[in-house]
PDB file of N, CA and C in Angstrom:
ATOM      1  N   UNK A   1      88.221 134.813 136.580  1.00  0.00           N
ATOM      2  CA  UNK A   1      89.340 134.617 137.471  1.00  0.00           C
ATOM      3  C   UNK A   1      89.313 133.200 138.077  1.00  0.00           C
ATOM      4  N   UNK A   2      88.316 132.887 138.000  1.00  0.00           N
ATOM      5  CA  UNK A   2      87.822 131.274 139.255  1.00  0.00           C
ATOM      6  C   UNK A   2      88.635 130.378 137.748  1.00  0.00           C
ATOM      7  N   UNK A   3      87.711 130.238 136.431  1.00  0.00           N
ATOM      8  CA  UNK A   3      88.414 129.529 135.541  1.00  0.00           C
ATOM      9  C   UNK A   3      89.870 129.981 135.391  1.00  0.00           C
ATOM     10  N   UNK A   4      90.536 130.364 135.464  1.00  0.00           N
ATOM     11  CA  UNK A   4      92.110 130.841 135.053  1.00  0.00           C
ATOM     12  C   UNK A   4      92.880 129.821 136.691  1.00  0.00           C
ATOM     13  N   UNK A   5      91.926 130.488 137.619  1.00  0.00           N
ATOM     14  CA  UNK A   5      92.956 129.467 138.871  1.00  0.00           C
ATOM     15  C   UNK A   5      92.812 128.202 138.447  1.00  0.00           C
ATOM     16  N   UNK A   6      91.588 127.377 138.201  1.00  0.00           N
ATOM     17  CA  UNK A   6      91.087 126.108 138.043  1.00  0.00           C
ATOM     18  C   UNK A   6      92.301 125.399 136.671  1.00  0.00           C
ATOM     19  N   UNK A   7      92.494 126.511 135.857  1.00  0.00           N
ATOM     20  CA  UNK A   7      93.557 125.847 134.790  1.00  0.00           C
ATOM     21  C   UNK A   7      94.565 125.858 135.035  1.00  0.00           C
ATOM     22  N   UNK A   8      94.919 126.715 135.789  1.00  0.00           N
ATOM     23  CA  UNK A   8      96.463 126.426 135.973  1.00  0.00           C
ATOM     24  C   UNK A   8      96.829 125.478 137.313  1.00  0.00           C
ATOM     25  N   UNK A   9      95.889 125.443 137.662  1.00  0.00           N
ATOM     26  CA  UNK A   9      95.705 123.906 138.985  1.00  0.00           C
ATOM     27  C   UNK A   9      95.970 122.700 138.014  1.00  0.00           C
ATOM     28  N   UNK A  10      95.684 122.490 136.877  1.00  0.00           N
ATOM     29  CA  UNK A  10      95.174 121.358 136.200  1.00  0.00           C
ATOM     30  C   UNK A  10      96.540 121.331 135.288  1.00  0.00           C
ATOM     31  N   UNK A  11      96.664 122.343 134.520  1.00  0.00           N
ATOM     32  CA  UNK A  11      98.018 121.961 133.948  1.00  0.00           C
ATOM     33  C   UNK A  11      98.969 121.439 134.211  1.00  0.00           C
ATOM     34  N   UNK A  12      99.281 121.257 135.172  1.00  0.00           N
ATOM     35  CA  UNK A  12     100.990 120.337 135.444  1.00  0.00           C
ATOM     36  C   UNK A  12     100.178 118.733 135.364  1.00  0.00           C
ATOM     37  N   UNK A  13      99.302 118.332 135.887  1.00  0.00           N
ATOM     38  CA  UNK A  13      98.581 117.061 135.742  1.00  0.00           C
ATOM     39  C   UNK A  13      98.535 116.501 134.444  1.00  0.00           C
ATOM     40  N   UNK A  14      98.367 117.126 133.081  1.00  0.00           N
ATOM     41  CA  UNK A  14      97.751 116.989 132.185  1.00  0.00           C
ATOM     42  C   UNK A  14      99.829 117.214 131.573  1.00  0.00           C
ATOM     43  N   UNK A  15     100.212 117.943 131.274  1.00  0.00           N
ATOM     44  CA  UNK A  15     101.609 117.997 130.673  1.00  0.00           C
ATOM     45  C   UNK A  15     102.607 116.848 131.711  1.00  0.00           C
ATOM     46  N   UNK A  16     102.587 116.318 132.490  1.00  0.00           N
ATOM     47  CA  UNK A  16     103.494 115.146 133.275  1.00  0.00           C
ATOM     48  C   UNK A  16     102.802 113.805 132.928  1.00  0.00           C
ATOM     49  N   UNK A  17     101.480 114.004 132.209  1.00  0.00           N
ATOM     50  CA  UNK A  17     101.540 112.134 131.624  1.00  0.00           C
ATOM     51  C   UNK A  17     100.711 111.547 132.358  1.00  0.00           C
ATOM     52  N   UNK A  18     100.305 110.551 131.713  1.00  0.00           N
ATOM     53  CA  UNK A  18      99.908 109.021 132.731  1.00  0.00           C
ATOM     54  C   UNK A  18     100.787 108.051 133.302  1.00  0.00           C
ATOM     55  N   UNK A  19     100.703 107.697 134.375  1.00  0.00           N
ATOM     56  CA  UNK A  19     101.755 106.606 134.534  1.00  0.00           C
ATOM     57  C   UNK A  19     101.375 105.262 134.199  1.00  0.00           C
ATOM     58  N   UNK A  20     101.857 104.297 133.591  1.00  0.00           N
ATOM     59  CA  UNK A  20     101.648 102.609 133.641  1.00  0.00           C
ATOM     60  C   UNK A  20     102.147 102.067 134.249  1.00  0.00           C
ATOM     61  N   UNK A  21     101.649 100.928 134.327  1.00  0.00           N
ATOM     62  CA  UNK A  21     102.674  99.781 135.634  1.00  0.00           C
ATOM     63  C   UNK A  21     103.738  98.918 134.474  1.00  0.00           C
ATOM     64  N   UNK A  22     104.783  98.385 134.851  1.00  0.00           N
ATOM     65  CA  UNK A  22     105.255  97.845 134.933  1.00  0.00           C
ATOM     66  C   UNK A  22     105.724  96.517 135.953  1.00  0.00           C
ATOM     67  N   UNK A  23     105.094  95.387 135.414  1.00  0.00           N
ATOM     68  CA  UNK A  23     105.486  94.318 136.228  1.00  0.00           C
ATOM     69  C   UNK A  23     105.709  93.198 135.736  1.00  0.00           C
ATOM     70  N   UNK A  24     106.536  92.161 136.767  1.00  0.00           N
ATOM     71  CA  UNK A  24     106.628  90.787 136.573  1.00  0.00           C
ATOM     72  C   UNK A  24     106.771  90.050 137.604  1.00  0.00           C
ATOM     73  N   UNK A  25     107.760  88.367 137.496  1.00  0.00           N
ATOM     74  CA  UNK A  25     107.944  87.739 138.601  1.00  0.00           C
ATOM     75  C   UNK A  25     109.222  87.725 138.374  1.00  0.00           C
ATOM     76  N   UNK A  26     110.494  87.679 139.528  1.00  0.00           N
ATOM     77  CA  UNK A  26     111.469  86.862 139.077  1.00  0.00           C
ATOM     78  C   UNK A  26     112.195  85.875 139.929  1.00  0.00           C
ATOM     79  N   UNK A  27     112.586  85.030 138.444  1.00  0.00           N
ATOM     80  CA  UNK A  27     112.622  83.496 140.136  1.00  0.00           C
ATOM     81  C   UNK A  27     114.421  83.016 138.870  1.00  0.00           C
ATOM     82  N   UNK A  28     114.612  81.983 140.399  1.00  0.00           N
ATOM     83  CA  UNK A  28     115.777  81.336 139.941  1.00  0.00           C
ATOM     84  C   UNK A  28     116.071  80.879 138.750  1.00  0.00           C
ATOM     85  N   UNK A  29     116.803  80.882 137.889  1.00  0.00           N
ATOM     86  CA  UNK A  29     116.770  80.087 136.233  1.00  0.00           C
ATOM     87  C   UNK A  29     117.040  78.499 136.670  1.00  0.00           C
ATOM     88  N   UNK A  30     117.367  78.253 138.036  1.00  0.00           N
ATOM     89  CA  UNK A  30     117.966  76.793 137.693  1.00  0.00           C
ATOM     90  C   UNK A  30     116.847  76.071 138.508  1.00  0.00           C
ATOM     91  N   UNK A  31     115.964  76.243 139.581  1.00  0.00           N
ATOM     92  CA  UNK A  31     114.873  75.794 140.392  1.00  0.00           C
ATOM     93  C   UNK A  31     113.390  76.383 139.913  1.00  0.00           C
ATOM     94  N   UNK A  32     113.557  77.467 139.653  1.00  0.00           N
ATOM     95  CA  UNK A  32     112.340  78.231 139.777  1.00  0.00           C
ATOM     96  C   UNK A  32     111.709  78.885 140.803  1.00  0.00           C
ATOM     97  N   UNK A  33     112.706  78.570 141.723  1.00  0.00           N
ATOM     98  CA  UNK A  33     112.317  79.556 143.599  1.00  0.00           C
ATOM     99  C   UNK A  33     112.262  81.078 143.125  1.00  0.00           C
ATOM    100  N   UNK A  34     111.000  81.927 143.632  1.00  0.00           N
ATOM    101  CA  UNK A  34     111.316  83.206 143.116  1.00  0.00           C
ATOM    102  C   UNK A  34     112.358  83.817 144.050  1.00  0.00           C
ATOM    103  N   UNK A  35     113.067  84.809 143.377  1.00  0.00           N
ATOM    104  CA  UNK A  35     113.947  85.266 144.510  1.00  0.00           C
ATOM    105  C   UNK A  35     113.503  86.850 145.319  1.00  0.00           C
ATOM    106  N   UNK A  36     113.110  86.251 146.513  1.00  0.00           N
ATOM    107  CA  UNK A  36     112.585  87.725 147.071  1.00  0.00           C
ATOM    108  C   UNK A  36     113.263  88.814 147.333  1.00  0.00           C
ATOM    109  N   UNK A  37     113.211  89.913 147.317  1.00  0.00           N
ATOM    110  CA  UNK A  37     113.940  91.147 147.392  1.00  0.00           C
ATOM    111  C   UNK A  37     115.120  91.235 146.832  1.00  0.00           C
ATOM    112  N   UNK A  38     114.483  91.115 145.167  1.00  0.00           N
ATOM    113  CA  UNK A  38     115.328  91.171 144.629  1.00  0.00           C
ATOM    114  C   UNK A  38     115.455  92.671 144.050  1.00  0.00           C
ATOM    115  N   UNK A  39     116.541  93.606 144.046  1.00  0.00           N
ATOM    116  CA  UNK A  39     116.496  95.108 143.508  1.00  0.00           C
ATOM    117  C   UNK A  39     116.119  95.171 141.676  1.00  0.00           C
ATOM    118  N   UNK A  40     115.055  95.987 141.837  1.00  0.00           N
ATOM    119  CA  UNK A  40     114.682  96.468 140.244  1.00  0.00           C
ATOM    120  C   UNK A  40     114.871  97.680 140.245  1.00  0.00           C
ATOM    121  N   UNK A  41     115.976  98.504 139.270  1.00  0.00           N
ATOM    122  CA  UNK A  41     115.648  99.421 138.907  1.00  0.00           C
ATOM    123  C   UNK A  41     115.439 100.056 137.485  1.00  0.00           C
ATOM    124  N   UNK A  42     114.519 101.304 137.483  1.00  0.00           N
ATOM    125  CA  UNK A  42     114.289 101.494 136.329  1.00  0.00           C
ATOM    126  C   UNK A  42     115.067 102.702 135.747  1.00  0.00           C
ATOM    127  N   UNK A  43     115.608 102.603 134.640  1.00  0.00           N
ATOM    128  CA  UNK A  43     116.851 103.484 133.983  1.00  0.00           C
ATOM    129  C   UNK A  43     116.268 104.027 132.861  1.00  0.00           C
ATOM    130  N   UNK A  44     116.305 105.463 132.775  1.00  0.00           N
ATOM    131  CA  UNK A  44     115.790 106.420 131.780  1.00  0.00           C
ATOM    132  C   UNK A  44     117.219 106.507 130.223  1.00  0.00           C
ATOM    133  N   UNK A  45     116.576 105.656 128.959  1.00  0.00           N
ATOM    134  CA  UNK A  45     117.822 105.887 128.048  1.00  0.00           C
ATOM    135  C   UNK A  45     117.599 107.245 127.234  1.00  0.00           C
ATOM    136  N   UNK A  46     117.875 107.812 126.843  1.00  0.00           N
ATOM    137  CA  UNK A  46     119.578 106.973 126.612  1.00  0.00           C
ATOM    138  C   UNK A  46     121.001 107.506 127.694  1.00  0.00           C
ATOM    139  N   UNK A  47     121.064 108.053 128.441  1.00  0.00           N
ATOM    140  CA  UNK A  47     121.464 108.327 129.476  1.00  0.00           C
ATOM    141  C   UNK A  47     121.847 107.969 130.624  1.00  0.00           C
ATOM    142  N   UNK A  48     121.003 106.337 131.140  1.00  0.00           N
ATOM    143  CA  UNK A  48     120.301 105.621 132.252  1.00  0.00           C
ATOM    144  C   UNK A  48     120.518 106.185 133.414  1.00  0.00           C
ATOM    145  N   UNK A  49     119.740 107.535 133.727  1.00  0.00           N
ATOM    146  CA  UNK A  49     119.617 108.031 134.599  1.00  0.00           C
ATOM    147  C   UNK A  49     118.568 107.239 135.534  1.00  0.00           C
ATOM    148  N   UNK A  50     118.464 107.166 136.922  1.00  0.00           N
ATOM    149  CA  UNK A  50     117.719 106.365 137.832  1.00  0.00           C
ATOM    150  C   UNK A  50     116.244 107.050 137.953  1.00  0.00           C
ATOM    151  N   UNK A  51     114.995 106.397 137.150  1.00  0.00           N
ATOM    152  CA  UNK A  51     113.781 107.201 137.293  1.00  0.00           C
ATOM    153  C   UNK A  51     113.344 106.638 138.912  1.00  0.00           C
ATOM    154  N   UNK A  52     113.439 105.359 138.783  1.00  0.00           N
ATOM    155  CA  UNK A  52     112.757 104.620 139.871  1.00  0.00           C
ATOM    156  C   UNK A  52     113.250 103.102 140.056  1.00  0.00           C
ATOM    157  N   UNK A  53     112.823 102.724 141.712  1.00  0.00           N
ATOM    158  CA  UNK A  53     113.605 101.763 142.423  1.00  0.00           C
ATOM    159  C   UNK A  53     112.800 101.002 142.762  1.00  0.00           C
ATOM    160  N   UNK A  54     112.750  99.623 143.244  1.00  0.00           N
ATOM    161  CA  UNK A  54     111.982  99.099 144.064  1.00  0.00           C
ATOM    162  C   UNK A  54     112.707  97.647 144.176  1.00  0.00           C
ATOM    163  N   UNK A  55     112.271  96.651 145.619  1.00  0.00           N
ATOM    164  CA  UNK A  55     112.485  95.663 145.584  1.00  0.00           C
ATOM    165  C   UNK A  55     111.297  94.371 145.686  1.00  0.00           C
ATOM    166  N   UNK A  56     111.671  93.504 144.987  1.00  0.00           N
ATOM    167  CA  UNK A  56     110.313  92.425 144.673  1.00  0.00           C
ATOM    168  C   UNK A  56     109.977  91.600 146.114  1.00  0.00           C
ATOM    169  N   UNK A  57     108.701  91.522 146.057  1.00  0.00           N
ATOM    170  CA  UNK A  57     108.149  91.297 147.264  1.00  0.00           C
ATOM    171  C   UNK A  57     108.518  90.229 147.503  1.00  0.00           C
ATOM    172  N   UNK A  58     108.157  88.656 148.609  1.00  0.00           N
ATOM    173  CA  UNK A  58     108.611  87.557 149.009  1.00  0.00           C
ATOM    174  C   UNK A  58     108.151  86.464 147.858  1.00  0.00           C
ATOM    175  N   UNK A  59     107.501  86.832 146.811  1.00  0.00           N
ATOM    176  CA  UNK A  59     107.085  86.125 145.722  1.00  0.00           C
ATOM    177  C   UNK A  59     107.535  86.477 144.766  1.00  0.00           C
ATOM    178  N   UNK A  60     108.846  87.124 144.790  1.00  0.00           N
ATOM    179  CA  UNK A  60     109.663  87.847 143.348  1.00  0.00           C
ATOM    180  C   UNK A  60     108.867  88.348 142.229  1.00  0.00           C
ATOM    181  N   UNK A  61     107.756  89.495 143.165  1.00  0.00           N
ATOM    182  CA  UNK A  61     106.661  90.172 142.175  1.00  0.00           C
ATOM    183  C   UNK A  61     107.404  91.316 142.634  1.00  0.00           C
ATOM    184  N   UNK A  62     107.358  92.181 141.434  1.00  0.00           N
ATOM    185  CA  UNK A  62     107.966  93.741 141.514  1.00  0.00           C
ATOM    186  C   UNK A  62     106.310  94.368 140.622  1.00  0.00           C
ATOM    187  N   UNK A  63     105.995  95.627 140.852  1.00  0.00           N
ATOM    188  CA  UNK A  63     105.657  96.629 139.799  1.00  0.00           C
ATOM    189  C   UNK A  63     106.191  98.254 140.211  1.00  0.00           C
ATOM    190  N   UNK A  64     106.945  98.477 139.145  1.00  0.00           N
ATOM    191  CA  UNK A  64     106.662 100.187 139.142  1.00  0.00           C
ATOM    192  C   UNK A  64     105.894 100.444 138.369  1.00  0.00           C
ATOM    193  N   UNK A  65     106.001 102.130 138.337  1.00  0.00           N
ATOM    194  CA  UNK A  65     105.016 102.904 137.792  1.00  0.00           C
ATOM    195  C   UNK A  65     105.656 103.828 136.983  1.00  0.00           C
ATOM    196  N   UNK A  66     105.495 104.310 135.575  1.00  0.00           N
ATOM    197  CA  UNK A  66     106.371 104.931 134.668  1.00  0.00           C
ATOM    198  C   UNK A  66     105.363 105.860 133.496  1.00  0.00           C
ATOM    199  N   UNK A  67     105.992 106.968 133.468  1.00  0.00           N
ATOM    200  CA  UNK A  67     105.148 107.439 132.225  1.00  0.00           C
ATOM    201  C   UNK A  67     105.849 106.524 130.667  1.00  0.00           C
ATOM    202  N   UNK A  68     105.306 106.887 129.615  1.00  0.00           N
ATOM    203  CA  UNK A  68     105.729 106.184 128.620  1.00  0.00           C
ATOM    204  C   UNK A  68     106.774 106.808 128.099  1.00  0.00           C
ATOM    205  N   UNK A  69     107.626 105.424 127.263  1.00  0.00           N
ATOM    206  CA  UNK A  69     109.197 106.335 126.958  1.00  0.00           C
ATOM    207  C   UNK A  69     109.616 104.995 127.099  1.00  0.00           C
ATOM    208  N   UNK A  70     111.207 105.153 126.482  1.00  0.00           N
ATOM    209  CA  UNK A  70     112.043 103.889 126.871  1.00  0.00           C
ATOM    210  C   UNK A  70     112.907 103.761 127.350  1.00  0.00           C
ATOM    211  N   UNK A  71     113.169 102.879 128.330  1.00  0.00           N
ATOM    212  CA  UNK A  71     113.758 102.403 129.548  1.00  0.00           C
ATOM    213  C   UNK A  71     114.706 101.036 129.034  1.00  0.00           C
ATOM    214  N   UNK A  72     115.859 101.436 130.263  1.00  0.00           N
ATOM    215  CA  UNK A  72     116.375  99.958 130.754  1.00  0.00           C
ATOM    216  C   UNK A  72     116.201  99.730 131.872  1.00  0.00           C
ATOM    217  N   UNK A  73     115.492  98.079 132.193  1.00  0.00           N
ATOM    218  CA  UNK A  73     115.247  97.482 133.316  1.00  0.00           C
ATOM    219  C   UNK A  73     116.467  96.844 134.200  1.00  0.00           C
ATOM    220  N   UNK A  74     117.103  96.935 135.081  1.00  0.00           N
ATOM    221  CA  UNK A  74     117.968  96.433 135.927  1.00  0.00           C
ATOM    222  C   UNK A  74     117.075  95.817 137.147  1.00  0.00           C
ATOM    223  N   UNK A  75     117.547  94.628 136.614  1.00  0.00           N
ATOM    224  CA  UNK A  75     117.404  93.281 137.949  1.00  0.00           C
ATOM    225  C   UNK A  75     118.682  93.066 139.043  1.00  0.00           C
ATOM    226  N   UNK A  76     118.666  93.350 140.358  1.00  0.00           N
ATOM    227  CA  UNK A  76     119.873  92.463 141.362  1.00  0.00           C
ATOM    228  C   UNK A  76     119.667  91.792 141.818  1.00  0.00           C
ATOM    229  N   UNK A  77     120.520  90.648 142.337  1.00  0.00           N
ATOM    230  CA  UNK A  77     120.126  90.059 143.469  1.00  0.00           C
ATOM    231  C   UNK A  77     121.867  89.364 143.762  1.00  0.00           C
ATOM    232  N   UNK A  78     122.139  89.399 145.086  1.00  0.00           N
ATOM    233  CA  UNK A  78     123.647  89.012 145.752  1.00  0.00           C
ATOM    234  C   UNK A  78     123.859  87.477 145.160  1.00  0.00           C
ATOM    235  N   UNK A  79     124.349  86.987 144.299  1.00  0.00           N
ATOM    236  CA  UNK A  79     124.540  85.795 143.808  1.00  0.00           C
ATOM    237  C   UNK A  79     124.797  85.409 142.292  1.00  0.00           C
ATOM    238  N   UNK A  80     124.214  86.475 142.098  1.00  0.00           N
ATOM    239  CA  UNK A  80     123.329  86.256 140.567  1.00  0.00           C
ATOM    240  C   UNK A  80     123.402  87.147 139.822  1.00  0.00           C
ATOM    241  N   UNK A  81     123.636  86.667 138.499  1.00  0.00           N
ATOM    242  CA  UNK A  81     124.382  88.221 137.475  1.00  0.00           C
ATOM    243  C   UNK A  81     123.216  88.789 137.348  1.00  0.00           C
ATOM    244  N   UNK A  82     123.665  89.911 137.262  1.00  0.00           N
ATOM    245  CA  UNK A  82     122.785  90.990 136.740  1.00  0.00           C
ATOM    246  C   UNK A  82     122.390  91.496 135.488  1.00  0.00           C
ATOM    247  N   UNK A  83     121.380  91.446 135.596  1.00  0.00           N
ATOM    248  CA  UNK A  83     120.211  91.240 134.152  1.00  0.00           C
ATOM    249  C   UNK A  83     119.801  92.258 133.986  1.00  0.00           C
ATOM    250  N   UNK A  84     120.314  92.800 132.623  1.00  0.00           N
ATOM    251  CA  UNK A  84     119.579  94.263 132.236  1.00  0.00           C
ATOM    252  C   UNK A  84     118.407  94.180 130.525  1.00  0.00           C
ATOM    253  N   UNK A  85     117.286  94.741 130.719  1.00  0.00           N
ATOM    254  CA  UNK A  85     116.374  94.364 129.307  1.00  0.00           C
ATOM    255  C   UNK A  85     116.037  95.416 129.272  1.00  0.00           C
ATOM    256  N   UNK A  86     116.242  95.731 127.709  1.00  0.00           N
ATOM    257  CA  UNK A  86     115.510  97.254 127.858  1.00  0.00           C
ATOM    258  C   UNK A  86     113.706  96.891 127.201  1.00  0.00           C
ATOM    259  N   UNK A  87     113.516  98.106 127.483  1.00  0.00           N
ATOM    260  CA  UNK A  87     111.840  98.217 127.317  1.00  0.00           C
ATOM    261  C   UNK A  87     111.118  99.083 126.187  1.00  0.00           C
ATOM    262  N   UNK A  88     109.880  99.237 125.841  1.00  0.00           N
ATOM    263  CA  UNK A  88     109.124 100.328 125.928  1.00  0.00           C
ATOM    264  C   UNK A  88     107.929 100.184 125.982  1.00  0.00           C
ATOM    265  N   UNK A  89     107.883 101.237 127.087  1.00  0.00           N
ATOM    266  CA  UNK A  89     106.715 101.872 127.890  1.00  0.00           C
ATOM    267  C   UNK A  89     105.434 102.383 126.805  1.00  0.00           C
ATOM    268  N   UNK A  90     104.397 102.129 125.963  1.00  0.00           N
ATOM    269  CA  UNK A  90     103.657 102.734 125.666  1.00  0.00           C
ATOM    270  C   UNK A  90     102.529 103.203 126.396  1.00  0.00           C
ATOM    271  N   UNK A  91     101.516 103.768 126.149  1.00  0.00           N
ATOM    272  CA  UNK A  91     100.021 104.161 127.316  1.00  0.00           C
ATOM    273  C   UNK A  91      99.061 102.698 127.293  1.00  0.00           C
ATOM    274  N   UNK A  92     100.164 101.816 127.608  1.00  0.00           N
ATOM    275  CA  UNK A  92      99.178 100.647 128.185  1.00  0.00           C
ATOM    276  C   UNK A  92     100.022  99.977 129.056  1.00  0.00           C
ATOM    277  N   UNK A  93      99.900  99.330 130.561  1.00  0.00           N
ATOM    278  CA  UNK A  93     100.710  98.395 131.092  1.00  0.00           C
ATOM    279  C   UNK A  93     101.542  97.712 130.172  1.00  0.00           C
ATOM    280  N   UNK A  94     102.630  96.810 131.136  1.00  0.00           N
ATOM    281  CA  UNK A  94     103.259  96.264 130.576  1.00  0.00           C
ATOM    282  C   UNK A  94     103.586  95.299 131.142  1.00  0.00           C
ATOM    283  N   UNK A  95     103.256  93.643 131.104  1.00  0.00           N
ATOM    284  CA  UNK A  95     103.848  92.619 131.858  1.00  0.00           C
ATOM    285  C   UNK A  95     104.799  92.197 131.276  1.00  0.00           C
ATOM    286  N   UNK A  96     106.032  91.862 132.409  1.00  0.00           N
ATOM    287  CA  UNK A  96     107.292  91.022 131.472  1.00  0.00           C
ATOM    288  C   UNK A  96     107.051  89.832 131.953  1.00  0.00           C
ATOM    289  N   UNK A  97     105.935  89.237 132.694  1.00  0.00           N
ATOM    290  CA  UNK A  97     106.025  87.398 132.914  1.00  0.00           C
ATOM    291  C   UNK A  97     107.027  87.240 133.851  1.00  0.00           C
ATOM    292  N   UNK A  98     107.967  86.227 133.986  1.00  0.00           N
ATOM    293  CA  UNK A  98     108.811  85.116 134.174  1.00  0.00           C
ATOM    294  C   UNK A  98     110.227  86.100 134.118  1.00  0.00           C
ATOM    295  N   UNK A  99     110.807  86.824 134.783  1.00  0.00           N
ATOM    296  CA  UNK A  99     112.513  86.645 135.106  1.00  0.00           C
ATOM    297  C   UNK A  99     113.197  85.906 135.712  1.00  0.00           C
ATOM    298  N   UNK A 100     114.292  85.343 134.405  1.00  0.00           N
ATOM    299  CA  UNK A 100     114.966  84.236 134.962  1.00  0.00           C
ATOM    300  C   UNK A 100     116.668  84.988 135.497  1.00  0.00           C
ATOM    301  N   UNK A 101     116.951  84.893 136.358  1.00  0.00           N
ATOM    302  CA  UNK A 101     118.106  85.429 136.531  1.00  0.00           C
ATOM    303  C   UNK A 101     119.030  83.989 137.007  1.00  0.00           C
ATOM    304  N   UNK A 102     120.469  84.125 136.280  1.00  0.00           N
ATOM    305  CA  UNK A 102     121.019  82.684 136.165  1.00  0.00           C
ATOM    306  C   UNK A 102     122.127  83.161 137.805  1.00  0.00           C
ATOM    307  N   UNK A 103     122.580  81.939 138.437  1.00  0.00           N
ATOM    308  CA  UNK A 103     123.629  82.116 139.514  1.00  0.00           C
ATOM    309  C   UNK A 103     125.224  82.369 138.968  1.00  0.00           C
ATOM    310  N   UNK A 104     125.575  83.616 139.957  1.00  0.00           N
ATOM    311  CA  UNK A 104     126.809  83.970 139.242  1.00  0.00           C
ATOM    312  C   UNK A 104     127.853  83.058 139.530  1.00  0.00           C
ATOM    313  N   UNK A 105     128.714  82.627 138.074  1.00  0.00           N
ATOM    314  CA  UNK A 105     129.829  81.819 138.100  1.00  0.00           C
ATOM    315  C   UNK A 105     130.973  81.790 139.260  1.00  0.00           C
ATOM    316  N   UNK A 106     131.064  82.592 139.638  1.00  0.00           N
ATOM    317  CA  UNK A 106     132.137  83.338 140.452  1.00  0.00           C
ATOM    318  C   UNK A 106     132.125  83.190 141.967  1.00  0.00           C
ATOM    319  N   UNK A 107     132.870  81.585 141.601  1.00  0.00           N
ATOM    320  CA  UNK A 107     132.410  81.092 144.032  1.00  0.00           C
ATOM    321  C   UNK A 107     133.953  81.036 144.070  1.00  0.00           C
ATOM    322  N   UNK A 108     134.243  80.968 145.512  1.00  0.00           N
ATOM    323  CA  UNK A 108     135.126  80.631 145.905  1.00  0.00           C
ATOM    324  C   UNK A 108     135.519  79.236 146.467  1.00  0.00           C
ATOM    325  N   UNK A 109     136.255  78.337 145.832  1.00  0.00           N
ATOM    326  CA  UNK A 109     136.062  76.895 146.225  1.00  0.00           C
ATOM    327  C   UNK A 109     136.461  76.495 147.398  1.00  0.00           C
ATOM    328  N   UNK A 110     137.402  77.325 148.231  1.00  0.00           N
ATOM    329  CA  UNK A 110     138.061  77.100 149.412  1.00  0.00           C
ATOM    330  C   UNK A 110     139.136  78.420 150.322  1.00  0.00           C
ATOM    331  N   UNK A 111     138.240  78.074 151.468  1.00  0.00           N
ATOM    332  CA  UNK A 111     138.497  79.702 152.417  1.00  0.00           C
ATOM    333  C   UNK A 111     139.878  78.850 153.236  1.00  0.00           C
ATOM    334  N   UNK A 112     140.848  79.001 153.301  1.00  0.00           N
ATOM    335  CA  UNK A 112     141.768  78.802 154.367  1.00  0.00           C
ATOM    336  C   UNK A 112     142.058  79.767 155.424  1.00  0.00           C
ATOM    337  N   UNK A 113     141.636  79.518 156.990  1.00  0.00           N
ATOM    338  CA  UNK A 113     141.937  80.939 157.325  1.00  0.00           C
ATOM    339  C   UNK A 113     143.195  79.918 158.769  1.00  0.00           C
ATOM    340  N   UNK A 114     144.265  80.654 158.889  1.00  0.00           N
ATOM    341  CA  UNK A 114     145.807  80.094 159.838  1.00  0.00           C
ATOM    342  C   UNK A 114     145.597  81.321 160.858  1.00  0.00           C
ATOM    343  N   UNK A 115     145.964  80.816 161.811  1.00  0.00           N
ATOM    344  CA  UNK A 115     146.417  82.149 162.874  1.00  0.00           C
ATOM    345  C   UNK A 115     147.394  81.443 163.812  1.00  0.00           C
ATOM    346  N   UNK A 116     148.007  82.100 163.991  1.00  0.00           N
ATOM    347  CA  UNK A 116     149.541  81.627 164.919  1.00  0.00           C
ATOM    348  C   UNK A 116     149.446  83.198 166.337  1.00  0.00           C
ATOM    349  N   UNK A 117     149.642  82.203 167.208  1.00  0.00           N
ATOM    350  CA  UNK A 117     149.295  82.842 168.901  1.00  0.00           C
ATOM    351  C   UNK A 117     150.923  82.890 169.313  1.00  0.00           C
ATOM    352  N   UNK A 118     151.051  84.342 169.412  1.00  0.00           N
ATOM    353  CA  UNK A 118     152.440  84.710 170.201  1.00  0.00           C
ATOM    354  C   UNK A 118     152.809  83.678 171.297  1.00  0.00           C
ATOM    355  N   UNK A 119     153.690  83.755 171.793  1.00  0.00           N
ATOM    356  CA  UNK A 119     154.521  82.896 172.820  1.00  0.00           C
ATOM    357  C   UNK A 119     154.660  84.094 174.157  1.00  0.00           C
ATOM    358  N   UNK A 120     155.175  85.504 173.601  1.00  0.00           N
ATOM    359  CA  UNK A 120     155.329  86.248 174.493  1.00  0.00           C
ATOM    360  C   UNK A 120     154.719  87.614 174.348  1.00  0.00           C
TER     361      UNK A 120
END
């Protein structure tokens, strides 16, 4: 009876996997400033359901943690297009190095703002 509790304690551990890390840096494509808090998330394919989230620390270092399988990676950051790479996860880490995320095309060259004050 003691072995039968002890296995079925252990089974869900052993059928849910190992997890690996996943990490990198990511910095500006046009300076090389990393960009801090920048949103990573990780997308389960083929589906891209949301496994996991995180934002990169003040040195545009991110890691999650993932069982193996393949993924798409989503990079954000307010400026800057958004960069999607897909992956795969085997039972060993995985560094991606260097994300370059480029600045988005899309400024506004000139704000005009008028206001006209009643009389009465």
């Amino acid at each position: 009876m003691k072995y039968l509790f002890l296995l079925l304690v252990f089974i869900p551990f052993s059928i849910n996997g190992q997890e690996y890390s996943i990490t990198g840096n990511i910095v500006d494509a046009k300076n090389n400033d990393p960009l801090e808090f920048t949103a990573v998330s990780l997308l389960k394919l083929p589906d891209s359901s949301l496994v996991s989230g995180i934002t990169a620390n003040m040195k545009g270092a991110f890691e999650l943690k993932a069982t193996p399988g393949e993924y798409l990676l989503r990079f954000d950051f307010m400026g800057f297009e958004t960069l999607f790479s897909s992956i795969k996860l085997e039972n060993s880490n995985l560094n991606l190095g260097t994300i370059s995320l480029k600045e988005d095309g899309e400024f506004l060259e000139e704000i005009t703002i008028t206001a006209a004050r009643q009389l009465f």
